[in-house]
C-alpha atoms as a PDB file:
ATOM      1  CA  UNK A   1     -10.026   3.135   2.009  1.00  0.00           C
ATOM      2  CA  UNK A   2      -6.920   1.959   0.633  1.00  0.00           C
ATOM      3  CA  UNK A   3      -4.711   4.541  -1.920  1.00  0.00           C
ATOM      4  CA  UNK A   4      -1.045   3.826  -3.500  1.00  0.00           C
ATOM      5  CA  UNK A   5       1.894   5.162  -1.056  1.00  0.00           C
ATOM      6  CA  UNK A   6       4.211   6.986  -2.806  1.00  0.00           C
ATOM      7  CA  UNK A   7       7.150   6.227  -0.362  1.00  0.00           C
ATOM      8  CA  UNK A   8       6.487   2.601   0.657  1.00  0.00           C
ATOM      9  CA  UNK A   9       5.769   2.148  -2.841  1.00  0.00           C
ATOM     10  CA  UNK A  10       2.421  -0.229  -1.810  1.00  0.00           C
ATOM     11  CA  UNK A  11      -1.132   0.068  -1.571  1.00  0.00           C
ATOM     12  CA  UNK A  12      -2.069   0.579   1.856  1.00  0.00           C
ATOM     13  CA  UNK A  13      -5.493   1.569   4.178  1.00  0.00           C
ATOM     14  CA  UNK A  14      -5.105   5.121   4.823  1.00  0.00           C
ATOM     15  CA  UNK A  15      -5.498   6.161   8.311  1.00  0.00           C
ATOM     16  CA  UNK A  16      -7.152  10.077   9.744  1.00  0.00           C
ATOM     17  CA  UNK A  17      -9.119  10.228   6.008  1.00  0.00           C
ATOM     18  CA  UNK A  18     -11.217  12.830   4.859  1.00  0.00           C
ATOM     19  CA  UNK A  19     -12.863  14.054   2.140  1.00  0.00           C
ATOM     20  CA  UNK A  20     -11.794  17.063   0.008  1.00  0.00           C
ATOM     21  CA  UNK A  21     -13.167  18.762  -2.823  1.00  0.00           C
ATOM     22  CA  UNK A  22     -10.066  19.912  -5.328  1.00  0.00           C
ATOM     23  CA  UNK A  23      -9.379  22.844  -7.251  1.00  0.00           C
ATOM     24  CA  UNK A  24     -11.546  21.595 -10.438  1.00  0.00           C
ATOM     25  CA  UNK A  25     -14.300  20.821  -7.980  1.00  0.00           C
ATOM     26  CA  UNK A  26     -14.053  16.745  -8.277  1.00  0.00           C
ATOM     27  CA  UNK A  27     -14.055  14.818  -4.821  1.00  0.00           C
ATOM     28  CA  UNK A  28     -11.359  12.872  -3.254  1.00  0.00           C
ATOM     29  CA  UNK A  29      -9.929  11.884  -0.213  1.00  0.00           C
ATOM     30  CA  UNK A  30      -6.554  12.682   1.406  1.00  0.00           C
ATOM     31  CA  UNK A  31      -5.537  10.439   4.288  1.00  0.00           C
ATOM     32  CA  UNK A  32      -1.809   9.390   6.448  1.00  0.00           C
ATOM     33  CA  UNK A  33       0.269   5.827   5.321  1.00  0.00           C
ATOM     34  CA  UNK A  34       0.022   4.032   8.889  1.00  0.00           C
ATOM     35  CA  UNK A  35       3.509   3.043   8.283  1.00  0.00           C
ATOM     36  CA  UNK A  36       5.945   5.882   7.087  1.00  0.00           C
ATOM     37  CA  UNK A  37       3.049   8.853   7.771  1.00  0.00           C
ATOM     38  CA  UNK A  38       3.358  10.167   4.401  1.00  0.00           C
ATOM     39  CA  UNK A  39       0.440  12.037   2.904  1.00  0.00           C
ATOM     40  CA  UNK A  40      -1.588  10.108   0.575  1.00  0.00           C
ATOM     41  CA  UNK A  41      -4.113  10.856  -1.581  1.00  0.00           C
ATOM     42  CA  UNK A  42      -7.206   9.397  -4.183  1.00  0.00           C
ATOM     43  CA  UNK A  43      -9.278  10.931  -6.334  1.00  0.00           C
ATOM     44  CA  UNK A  44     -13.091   9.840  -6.703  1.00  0.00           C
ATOM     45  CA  UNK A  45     -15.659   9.581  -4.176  1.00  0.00           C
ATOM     46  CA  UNK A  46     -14.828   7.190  -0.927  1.00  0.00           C
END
């Protein structure tokens, strides 16, 4: 699944994702950039 790096400042695949339910109950998935290992993250269902 690909999500917006916040760092690299591209969209990128996500690597080690997983599915998360947040605070106001909605899904989304949290995930590593491959490149700089910054957390990234993207709400909705993956």
């Amino acid at each position: 699944m690909q999500a917006y790096c916040m760092k690299c400042r591209t969209k990128r695949e996500m690597k080690d994702t997983k599915a998360i339910i947040m605070k106001n109950g909605k899904p989304a998935t949290q995930g590593v950039c491959p490149v700089c290992d910054t957390k990234m993250f993207r709400i909705g269902k993956g």
